[in-house]
Protein backbone atom coordinates (compact mmCIF):
# COMPACT_ATOMS: atom_id res chain seq x y z
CA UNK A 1 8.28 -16.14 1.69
CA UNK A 2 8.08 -14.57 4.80
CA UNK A 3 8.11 -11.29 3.21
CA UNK A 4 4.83 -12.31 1.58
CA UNK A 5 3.80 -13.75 4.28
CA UNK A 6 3.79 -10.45 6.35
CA UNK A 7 2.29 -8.33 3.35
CA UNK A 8 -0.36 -10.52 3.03
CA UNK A 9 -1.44 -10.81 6.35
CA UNK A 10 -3.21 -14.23 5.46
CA UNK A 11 -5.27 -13.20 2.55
CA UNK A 12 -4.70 -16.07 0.48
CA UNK A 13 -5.71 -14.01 -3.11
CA UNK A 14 -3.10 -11.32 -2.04
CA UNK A 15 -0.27 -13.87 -1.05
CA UNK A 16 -0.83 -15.72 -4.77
CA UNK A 17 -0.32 -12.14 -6.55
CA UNK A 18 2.78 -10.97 -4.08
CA UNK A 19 4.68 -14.48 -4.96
CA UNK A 20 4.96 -13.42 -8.43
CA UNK A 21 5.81 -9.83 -7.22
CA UNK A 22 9.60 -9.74 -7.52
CA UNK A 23 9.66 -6.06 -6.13
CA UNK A 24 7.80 -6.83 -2.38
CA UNK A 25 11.17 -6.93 -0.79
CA UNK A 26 12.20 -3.53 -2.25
CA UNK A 27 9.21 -2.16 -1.13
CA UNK A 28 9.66 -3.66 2.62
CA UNK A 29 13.28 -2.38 2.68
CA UNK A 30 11.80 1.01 1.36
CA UNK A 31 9.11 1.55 4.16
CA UNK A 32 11.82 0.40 6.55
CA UNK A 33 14.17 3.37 5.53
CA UNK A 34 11.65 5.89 5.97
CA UNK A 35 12.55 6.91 9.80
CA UNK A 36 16.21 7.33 8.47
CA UNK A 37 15.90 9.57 5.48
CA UNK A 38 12.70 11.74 7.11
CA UNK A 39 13.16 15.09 8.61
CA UNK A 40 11.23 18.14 8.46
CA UNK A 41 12.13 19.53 4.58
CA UNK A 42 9.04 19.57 2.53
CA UNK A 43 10.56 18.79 -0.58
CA UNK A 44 11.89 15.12 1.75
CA UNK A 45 8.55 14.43 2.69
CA UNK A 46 7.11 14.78 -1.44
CA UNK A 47 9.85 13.00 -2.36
CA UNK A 48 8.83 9.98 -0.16
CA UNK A 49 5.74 10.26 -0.50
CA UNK A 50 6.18 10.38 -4.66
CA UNK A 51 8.31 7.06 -3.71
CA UNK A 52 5.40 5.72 -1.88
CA UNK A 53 2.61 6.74 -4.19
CA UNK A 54 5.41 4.60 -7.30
CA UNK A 55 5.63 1.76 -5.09
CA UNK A 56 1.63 1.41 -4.78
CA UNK A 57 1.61 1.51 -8.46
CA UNK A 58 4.41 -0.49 -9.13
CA UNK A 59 2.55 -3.08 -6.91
CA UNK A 60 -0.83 -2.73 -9.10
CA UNK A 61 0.69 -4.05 -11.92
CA UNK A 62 0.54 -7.53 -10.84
CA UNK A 63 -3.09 -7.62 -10.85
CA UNK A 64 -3.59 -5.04 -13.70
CA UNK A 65 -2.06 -7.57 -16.20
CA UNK A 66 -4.93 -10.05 -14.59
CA UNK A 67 -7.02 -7.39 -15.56
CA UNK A 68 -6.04 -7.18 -18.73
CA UNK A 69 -6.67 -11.16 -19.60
CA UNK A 70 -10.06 -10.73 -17.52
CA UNK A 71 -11.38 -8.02 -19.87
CA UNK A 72 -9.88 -9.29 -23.33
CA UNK A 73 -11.62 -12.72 -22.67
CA UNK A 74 -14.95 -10.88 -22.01
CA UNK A 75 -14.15 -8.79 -24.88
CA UNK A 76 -14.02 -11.97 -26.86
CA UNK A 77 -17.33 -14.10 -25.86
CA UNK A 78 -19.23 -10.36 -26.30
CA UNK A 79 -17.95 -11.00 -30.03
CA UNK A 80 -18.97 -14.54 -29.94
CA UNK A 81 -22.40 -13.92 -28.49
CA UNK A 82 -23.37 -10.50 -27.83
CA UNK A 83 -22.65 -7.81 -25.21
CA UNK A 84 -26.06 -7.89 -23.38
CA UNK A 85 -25.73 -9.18 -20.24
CA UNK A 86 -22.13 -10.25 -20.43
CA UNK A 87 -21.55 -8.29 -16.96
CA UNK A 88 -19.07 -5.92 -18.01
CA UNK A 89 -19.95 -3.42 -15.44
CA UNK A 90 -19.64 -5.99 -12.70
CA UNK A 91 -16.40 -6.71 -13.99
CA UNK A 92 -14.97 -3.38 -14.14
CA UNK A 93 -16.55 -2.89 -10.50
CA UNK A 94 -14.82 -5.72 -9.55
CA UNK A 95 -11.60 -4.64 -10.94
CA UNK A 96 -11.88 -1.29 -9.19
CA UNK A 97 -12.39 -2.66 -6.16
CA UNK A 98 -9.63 -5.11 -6.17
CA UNK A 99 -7.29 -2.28 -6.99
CA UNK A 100 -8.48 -0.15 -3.96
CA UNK A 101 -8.23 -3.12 -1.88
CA UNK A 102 -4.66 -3.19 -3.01
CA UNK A 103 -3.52 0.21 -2.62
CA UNK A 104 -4.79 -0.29 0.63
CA UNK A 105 -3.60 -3.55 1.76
CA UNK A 106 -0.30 -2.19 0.30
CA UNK A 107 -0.59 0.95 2.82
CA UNK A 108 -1.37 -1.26 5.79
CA UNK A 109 1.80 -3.30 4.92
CA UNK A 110 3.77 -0.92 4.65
CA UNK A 111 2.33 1.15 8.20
CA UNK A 112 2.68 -2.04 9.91
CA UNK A 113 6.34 -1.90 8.64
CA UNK A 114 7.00 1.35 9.92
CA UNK A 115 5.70 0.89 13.19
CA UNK A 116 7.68 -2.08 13.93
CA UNK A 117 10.48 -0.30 12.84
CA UNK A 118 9.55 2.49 15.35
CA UNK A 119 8.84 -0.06 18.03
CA UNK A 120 12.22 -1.55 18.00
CA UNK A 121 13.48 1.65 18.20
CA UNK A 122 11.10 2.26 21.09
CA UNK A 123 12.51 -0.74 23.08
CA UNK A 124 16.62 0.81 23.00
CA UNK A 125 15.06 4.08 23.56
CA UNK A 126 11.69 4.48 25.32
CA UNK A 127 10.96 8.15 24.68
CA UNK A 128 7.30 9.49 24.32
CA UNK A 129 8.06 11.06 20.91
CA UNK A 130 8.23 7.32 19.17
CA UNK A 131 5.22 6.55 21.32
CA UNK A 132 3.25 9.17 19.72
CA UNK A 133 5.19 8.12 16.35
CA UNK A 134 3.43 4.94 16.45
CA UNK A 135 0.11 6.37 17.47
CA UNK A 136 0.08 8.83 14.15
CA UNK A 137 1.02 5.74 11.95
CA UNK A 138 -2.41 4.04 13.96
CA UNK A 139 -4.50 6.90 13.13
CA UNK A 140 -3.63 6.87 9.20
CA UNK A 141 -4.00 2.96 9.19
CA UNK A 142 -7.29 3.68 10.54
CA UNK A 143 -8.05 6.31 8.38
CA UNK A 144 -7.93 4.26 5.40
CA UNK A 145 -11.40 3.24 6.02
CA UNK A 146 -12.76 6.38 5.21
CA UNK A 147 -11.13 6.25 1.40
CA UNK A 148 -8.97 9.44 1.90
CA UNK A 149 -7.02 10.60 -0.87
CA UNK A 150 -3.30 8.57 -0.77
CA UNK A 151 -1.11 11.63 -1.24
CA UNK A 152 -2.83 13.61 1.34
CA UNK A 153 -3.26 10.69 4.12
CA UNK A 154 0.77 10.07 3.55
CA UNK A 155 2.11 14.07 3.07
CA UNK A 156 0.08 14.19 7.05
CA UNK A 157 1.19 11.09 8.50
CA UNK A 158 4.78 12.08 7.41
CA UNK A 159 4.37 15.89 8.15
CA UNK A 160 3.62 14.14 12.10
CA UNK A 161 6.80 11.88 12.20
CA UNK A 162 8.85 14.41 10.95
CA UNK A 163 7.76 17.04 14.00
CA UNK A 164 8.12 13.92 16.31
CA UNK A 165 11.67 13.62 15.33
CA UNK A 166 11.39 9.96 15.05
């Protein structure tokens, strides 16, 4: 619960799809490891960033089955009485939009995870390297408004904590 609780970050619609997520702890206790298994070998950085990129779809499958039931019922009363106006397109807009809002949600989690990890680390050992640590994970968080392409946003961000040392 408190696990959901801190992914949601009081969206009620996101906290009723993570209860039924069985896999929102692994994905905590994955974003948590990160400082631990990063250093500065490319091939370490793709491979987290692969395990990042699973995670975010691993997570979209709660609402994708939704999505599923959503467009099979539509497909059904467009049998029944016609496909005019039945709003198809606003419900495949909607759908894409609830799976960016996700990803993204998902990404924020999972930055606010590894900051907190970094500031605990930060109060043992004040050093200005985890100080800028935390400041690169605040620029990507804030770069998710701009809709940047996941791999690329995460390969930088983790290309920055690596050369910080963290």
């Amino acid at each position: 619960a408190k696990t959901v609780s801190r992914a949601s970050r009081g969206d009620l619609h996101r906290a009723s799809d993570l209860i039924n997520d069985q896999k929102i702890t692994a994905r905590l206790n994955m974003w948590e490891s990160i400082p631990e298994r990063l250093n500065k070998d490319g091939h370490v950085i793709a491979e987290i960033v692969e395990e990042i990129r699973n995670s975010l779809d691993e997570a979209q499958t709660v609402i994708d089955k939704r999505h599923v039931q959503e467009i099979e019922e539509l497909t059904e009363r467009e049998e029944a009485i016609g496909a005019r106006g039945s709003g198809r397109k606003e419900l495949e807009s909607n759908h894409k939009r609830e799976i960016r809002r996700l990803r993204i949600d998902e990404l924020r989690f999972g930055f606010a995870t590894l900051a907190n990890v970094l500031r605990d680390k930060l109060h043992q050992d004040p050093s200005e390297s985890l100080a800028r640590s935390i400041e690169h994970i605040r620029r990507a968080n804030g770069a998710l408004n701009r809709n940047p392409n996941e791999s690329l946003l995460l390969q930088g961000l983790l290309v920055s904590l690596s050369d910080e040392e963290t």
